[in-house]
N, C-alpha and C. Protein backbone atom coordinates (compact mmCIF):
# COMPACT_ATOMS: atom_id res chain seq x y z
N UNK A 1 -27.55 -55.93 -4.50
CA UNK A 1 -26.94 -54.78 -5.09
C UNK A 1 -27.89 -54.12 -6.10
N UNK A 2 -28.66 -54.99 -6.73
CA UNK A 2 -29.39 -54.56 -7.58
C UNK A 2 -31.11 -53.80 -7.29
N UNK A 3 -31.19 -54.36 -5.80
CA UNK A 3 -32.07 -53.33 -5.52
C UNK A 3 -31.91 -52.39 -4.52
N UNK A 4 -30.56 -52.29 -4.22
CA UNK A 4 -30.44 -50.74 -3.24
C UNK A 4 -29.77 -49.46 -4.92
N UNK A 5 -28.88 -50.19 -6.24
CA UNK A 5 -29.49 -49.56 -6.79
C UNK A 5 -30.78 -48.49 -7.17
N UNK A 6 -31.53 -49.96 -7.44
CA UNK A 6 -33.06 -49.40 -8.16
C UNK A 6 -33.58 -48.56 -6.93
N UNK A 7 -33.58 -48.86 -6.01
CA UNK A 7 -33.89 -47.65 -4.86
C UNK A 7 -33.58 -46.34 -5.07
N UNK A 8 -32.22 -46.04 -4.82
CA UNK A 8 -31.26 -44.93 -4.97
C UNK A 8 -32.14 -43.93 -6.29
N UNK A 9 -32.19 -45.01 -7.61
CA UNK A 9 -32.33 -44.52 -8.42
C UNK A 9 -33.85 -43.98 -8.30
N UNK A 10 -34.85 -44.90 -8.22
CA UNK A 10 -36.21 -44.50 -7.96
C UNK A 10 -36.16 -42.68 -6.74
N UNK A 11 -35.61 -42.76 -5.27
CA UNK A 11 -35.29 -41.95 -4.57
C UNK A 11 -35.17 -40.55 -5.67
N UNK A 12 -33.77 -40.63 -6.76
CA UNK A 12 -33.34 -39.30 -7.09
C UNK A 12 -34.46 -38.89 -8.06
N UNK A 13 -35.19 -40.22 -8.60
CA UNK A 13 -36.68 -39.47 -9.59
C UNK A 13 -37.34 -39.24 -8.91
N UNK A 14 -38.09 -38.79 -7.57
CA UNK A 14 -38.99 -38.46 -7.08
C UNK A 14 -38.42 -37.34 -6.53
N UNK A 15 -37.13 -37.37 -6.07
CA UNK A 15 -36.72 -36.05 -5.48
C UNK A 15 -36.46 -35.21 -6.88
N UNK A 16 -35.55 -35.52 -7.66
CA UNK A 16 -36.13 -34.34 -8.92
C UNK A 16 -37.58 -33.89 -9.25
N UNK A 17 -39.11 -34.93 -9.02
CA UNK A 17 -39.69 -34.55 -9.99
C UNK A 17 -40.49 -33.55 -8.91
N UNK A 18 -40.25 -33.75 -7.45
CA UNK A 18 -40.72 -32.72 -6.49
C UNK A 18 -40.18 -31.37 -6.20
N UNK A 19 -38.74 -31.61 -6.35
CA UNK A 19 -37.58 -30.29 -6.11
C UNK A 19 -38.31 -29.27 -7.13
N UNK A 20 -38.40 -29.56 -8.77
CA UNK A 20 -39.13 -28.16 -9.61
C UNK A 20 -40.29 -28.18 -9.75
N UNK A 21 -41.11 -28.66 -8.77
CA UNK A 21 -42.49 -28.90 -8.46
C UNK A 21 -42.61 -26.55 -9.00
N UNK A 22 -43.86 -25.99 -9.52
CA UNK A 22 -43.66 -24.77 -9.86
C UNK A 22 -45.20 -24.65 -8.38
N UNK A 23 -45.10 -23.65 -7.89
CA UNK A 23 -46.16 -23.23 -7.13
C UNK A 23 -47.54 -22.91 -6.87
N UNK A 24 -48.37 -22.88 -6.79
CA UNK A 24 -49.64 -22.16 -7.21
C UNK A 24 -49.43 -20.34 -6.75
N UNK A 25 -49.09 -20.25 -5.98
CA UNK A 25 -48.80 -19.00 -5.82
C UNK A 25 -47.84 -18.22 -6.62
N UNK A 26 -46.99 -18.95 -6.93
CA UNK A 26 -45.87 -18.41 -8.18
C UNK A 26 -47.07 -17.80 -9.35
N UNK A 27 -47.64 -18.97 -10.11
CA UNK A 27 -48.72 -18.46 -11.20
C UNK A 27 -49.22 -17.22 -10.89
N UNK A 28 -50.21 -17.33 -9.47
CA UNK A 28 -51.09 -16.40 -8.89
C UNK A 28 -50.49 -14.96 -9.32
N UNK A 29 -49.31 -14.93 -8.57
CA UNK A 29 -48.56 -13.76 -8.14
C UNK A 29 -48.18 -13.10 -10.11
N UNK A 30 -47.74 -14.12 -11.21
CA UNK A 30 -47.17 -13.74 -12.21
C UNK A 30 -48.68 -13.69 -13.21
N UNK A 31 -49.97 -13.76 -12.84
CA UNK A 31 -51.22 -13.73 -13.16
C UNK A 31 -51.70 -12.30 -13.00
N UNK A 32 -51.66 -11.83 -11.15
CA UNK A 32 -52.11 -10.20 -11.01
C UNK A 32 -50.84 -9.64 -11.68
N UNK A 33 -50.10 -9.85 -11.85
CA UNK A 33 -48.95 -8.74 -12.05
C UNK A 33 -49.24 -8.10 -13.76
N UNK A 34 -49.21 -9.21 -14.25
CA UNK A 34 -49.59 -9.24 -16.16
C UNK A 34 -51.10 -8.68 -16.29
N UNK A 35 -52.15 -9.00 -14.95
CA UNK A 35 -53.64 -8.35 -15.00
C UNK A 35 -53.40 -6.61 -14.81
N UNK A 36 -52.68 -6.24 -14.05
CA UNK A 36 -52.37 -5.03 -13.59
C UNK A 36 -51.66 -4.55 -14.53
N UNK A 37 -50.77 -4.24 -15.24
CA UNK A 37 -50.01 -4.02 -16.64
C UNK A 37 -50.94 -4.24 -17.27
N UNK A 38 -52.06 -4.88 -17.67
CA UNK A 38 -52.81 -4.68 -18.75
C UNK A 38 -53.75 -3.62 -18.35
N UNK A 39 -54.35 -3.25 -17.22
CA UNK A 39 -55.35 -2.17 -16.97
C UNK A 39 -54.60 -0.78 -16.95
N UNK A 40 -53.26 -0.80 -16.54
CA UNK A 40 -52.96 0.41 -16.96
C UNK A 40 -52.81 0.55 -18.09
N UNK A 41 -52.71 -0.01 -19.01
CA UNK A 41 -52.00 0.19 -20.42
C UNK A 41 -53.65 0.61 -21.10
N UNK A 42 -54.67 -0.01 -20.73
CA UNK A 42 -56.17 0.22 -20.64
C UNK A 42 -56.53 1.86 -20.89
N UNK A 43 -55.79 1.56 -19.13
CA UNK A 43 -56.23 3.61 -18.87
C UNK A 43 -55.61 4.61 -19.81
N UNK A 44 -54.13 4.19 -19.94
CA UNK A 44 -53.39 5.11 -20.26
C UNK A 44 -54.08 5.53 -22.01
N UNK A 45 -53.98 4.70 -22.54
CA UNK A 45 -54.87 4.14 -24.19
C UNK A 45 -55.81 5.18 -24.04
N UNK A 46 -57.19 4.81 -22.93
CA UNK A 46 -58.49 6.07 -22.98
C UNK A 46 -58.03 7.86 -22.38
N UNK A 47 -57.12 8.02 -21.91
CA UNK A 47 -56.68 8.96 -21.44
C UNK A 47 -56.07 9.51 -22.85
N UNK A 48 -56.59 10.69 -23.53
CA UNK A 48 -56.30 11.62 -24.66
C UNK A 48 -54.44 12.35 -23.98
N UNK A 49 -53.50 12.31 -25.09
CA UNK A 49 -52.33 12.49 -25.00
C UNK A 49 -52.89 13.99 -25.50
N UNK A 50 -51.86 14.58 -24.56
CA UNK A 50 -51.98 16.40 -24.97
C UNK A 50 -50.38 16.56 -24.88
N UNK A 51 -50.62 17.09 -26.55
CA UNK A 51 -49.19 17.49 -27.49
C UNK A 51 -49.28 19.05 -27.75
N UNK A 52 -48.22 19.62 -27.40
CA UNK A 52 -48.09 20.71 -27.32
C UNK A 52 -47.50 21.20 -28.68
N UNK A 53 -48.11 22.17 -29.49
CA UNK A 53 -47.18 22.23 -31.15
C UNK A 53 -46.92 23.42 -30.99
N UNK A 54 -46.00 23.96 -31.53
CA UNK A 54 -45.59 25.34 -31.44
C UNK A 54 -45.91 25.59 -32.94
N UNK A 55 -46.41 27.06 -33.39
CA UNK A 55 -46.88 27.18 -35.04
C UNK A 55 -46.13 28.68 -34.94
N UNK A 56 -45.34 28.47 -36.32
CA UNK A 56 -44.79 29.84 -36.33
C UNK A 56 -45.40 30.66 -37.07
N UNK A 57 -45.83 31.85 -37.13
CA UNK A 57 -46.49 32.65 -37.60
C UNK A 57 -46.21 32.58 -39.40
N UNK A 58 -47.17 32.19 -40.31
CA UNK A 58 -46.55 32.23 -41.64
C UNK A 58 -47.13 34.05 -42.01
N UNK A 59 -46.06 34.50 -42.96
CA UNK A 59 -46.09 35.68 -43.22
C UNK A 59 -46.30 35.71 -45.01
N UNK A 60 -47.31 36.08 -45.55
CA UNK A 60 -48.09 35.42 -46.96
C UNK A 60 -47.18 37.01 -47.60
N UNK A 61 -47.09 36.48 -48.78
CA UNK A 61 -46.70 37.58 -49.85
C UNK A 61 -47.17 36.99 -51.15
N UNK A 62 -47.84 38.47 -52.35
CA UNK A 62 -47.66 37.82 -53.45
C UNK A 62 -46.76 37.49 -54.73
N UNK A 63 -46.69 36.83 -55.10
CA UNK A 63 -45.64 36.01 -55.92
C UNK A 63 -45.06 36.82 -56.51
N UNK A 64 -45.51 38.31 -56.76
CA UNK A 64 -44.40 39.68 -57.36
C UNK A 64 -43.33 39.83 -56.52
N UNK A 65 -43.73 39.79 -54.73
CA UNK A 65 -42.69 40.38 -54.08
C UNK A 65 -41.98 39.55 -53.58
N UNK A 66 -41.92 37.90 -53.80
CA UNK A 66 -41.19 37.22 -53.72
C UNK A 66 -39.57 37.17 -54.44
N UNK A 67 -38.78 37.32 -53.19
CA UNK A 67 -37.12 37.35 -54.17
C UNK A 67 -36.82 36.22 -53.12
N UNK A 68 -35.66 35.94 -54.73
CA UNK A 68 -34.80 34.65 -54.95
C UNK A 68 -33.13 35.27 -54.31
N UNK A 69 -32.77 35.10 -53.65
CA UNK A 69 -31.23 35.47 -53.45
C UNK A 69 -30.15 34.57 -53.81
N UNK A 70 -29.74 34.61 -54.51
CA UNK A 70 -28.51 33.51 -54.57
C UNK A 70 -27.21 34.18 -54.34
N UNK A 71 -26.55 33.29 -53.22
CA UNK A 71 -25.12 33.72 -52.81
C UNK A 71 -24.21 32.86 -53.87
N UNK A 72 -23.76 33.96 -54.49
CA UNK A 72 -22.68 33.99 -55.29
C UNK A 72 -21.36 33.58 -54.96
N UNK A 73 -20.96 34.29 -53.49
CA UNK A 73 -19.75 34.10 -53.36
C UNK A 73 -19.62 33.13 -52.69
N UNK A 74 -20.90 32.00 -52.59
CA UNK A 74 -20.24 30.69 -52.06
C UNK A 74 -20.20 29.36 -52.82
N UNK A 75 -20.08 29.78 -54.02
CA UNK A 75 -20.39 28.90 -55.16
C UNK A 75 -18.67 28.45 -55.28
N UNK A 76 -18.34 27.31 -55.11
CA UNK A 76 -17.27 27.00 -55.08
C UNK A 76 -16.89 27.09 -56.87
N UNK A 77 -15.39 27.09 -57.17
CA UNK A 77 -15.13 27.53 -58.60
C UNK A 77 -13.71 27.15 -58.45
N UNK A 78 -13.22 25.90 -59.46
CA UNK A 78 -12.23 25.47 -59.60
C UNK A 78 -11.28 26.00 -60.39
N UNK A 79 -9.99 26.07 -59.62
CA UNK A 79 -8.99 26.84 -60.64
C UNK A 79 -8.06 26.00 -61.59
N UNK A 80 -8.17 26.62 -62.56
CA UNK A 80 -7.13 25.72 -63.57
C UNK A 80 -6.39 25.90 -64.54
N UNK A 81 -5.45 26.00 -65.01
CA UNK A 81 -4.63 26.55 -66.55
C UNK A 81 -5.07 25.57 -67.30
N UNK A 82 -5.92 26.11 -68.41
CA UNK A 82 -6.44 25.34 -69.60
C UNK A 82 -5.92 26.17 -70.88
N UNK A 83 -5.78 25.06 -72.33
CA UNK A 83 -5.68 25.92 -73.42
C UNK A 83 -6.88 25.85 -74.31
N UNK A 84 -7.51 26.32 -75.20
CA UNK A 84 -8.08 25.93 -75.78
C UNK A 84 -8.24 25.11 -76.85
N UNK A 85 -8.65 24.12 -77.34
CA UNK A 85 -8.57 23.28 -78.52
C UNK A 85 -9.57 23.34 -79.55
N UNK A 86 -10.74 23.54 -79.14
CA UNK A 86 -11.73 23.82 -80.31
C UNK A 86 -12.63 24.69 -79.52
N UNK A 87 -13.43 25.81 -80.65
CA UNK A 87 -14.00 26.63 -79.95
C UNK A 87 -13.87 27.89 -80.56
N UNK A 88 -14.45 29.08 -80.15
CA UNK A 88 -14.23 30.15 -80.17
C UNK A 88 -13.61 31.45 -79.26
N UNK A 89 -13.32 30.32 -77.85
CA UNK A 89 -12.82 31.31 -76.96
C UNK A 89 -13.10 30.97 -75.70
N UNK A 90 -12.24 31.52 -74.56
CA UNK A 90 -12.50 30.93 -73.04
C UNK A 90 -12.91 32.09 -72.64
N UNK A 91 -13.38 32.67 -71.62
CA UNK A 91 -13.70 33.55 -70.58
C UNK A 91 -12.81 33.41 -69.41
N UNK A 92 -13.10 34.49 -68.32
CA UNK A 92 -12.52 34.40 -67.14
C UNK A 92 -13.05 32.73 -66.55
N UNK A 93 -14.32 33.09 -66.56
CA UNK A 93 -15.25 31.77 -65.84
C UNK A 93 -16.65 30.87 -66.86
N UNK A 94 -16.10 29.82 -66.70
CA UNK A 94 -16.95 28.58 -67.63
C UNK A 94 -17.71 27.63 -66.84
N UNK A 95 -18.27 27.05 -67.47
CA UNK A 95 -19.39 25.78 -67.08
C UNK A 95 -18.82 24.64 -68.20
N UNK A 96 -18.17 23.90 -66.82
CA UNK A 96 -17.61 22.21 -67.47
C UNK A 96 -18.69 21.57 -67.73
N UNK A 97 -19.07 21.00 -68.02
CA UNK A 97 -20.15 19.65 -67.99
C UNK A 97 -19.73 18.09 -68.66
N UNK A 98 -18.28 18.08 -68.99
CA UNK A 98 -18.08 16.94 -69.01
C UNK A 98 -16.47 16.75 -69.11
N UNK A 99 -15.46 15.88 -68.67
CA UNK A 99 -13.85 15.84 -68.47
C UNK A 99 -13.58 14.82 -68.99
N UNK A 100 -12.69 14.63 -69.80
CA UNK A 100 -12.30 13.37 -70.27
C UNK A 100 -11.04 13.48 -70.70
N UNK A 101 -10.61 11.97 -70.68
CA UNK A 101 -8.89 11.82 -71.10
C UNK A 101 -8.88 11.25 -72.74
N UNK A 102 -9.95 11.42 -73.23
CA UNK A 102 -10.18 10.88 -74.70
C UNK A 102 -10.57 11.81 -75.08
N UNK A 103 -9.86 12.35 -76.46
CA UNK A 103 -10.51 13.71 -77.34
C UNK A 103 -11.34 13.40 -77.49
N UNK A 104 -11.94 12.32 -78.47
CA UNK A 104 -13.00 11.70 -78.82
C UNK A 104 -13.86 11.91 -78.31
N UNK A 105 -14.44 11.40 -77.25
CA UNK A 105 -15.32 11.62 -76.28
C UNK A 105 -15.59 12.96 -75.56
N UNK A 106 -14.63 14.00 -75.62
CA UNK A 106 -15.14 15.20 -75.93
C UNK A 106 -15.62 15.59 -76.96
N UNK A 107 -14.99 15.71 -77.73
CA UNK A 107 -15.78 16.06 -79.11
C UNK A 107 -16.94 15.72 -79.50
N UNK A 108 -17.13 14.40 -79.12
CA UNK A 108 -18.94 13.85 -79.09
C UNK A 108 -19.55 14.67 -78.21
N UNK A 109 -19.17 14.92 -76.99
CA UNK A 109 -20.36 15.56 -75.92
C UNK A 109 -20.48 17.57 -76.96
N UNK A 110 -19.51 17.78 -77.27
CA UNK A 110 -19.07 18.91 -77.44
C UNK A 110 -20.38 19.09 -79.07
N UNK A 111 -20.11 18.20 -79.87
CA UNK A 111 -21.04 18.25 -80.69
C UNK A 111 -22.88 17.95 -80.13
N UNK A 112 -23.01 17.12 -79.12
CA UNK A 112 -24.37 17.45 -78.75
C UNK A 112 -24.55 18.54 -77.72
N UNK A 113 -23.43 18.95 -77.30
CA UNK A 113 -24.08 20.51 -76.98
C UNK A 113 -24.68 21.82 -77.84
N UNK A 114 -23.60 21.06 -79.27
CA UNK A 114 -23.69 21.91 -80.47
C UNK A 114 -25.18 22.30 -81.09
N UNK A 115 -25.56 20.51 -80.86
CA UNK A 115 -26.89 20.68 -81.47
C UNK A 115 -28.13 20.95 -80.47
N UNK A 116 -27.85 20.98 -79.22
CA UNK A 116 -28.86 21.54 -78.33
C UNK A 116 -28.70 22.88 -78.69
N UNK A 117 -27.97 23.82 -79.03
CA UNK A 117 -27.94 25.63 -78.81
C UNK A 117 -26.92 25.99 -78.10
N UNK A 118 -25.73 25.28 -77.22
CA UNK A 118 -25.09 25.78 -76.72
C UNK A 118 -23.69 25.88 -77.57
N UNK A 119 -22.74 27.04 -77.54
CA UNK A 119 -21.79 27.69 -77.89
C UNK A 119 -20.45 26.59 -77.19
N UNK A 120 -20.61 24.92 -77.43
CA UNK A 120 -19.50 24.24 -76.88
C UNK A 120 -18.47 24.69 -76.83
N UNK A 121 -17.47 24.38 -76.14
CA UNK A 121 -15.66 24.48 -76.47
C UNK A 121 -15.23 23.29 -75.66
N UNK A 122 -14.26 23.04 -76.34
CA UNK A 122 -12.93 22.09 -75.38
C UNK A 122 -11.67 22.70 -75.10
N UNK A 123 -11.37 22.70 -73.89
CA UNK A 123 -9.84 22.78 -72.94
C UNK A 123 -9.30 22.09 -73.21
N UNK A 124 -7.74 21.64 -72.95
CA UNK A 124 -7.17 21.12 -72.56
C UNK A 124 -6.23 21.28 -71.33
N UNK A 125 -5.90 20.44 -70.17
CA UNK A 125 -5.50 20.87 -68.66
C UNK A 125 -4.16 19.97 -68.96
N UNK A 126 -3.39 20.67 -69.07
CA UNK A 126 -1.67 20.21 -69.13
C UNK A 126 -1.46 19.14 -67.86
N UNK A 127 -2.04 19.51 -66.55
CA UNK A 127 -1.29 18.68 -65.74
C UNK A 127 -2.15 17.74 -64.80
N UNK A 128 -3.35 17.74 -65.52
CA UNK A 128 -4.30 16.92 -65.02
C UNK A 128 -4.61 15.65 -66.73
N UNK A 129 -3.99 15.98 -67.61
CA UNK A 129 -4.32 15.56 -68.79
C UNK A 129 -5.98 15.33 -68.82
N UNK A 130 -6.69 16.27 -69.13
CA UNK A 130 -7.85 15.94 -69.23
C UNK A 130 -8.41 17.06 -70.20
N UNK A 131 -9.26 16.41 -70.92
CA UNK A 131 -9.99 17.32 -72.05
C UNK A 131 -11.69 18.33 -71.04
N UNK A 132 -11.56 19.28 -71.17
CA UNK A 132 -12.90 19.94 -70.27
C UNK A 132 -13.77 20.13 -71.11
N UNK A 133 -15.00 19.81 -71.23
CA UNK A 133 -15.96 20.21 -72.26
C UNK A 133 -16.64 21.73 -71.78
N UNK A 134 -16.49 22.42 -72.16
CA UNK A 134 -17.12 23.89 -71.57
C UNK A 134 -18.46 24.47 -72.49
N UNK A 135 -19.61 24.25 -71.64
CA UNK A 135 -21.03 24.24 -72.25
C UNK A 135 -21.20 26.39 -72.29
N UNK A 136 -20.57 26.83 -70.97
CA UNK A 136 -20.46 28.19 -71.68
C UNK A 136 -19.51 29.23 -70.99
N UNK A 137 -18.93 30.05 -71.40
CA UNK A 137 -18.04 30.82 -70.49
C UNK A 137 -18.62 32.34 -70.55
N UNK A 138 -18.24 33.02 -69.29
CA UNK A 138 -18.53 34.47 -68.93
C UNK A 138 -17.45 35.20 -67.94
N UNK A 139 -17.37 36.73 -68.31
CA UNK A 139 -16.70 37.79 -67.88
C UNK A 139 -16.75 37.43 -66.38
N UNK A 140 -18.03 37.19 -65.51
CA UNK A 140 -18.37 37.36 -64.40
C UNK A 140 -18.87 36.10 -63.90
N UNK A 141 -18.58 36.16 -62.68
CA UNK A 141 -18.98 34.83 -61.75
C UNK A 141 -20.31 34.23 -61.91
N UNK A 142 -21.27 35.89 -61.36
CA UNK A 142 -22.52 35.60 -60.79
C UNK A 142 -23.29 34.91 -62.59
N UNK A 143 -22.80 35.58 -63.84
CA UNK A 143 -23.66 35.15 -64.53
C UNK A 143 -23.45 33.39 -64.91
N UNK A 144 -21.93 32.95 -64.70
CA UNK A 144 -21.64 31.88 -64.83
C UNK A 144 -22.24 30.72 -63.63
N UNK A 145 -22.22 31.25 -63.12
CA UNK A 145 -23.71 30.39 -61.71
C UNK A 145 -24.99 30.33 -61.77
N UNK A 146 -25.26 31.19 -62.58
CA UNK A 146 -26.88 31.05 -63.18
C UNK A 146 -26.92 30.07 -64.47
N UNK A 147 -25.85 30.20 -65.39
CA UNK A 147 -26.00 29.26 -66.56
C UNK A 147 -25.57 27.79 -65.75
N UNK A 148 -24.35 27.28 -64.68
CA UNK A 148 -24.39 26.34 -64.55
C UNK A 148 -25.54 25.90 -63.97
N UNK A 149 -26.28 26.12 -63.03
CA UNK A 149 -27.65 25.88 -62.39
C UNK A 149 -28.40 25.51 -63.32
N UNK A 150 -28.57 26.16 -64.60
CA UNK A 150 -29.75 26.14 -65.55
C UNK A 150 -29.52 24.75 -66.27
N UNK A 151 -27.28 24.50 -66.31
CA UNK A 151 -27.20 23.27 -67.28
C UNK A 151 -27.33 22.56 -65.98
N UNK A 152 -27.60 22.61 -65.07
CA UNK A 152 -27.31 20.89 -63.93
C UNK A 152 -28.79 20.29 -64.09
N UNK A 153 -30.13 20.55 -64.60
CA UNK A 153 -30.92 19.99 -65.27
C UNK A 153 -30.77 18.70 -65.72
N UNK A 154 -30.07 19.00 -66.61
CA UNK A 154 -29.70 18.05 -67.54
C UNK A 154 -28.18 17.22 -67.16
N UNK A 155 -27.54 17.93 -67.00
CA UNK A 155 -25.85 18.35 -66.62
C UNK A 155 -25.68 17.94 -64.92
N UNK A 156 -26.01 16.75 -64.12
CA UNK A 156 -25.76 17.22 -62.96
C UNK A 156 -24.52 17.56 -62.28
N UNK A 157 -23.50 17.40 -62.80
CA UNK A 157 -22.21 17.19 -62.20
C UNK A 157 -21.82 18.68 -63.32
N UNK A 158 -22.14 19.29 -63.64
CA UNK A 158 -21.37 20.36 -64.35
C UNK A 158 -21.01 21.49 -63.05
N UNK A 159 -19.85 22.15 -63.51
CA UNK A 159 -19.09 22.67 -62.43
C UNK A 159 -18.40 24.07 -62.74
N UNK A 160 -17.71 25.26 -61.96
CA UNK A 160 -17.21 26.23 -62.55
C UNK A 160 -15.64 26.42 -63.05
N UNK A 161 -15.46 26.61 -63.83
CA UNK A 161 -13.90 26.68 -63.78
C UNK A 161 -13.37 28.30 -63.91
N UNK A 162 -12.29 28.68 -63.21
CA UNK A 162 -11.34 29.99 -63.39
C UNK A 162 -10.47 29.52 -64.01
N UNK A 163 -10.28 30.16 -65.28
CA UNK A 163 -9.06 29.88 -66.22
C UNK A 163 -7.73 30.95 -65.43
N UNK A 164 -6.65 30.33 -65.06
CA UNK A 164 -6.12 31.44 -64.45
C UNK A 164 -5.12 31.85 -65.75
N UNK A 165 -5.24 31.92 -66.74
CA UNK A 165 -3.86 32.34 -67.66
C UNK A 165 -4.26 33.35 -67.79
């Protein structure tokens, strides 16, 4: 019993170690294939790529006749019933540059606007409870879009408000 075993067993190791016997022709064949992929990749490499650019004509001006356009009427501008609390006065349209639910903390920003040059004020918004710090207000839109631009420098989040009262 013990050597038709060891037979059997000897039998299935020789038939495994012949069954994934790998080929010489297998190599051969996976040898030109990887030689051939490399000579084109060769050619293609010395062969100059032709890129086609399209150039649009630049049209030169000097820096006198250069204009700036700014669209006004797409400057978004938040509406709001505010009263005033400190200050000298609201306009139709202002430049927020800072909101808060603490007087305090208006009044601080409101005093270093003071001492930069700007004409501060504080709002107050009844139904948003929030204090508006207003760095400057004007009659007209377009001039109130040029001063906020000038404060987002410094100011990035400053914004327009329409007082509607």
């Amino acid at each position: 019993m013990k050597k038709i075993m060891f037979s059997c067993a000897v039998i299935c190791v020789a038939v495994a170690f012949t069954s994934c016997k790998s080929s010489e022709s297998a190599y051969r064949k996976m040898y030109e294939k990887a030689k051939a992929q490399d000579q084109t990749a060769q050619v293609e490499a010395q062969t100059p790529a032709v890129e086609e650019t399209v150039v649009a004509p630049v049209e030169t001006r000097p820096a006198t006749e250069t204009r700036v356009v700014d669209n006004v009427d797409n400057v978004s501008v938040r509406q709001e019933s505010v009263q005033l609390v400190s200050g000298t006065g609201i306009k139709d349209f202002s430049v927020v540059v800072g909101s808060f639910s603490v007087k305090a903390n208006a009044e601080g920003l409101q005093q270093t606007l003071k001492n930069a040059g700007y004409d501060a004020q504080i709002a107050y918004n009844n139904t948003r409870n929030m204090y508006r710090v207003i760095a400057s207000t004007f009659n007209d839109k377009e001039s109130a879009v040029r001063s906020r631009n000038d404060l987002r420098s410094k100011y990035a989040d400053a914004w327009l408000l329409y007082n509607q009262q």
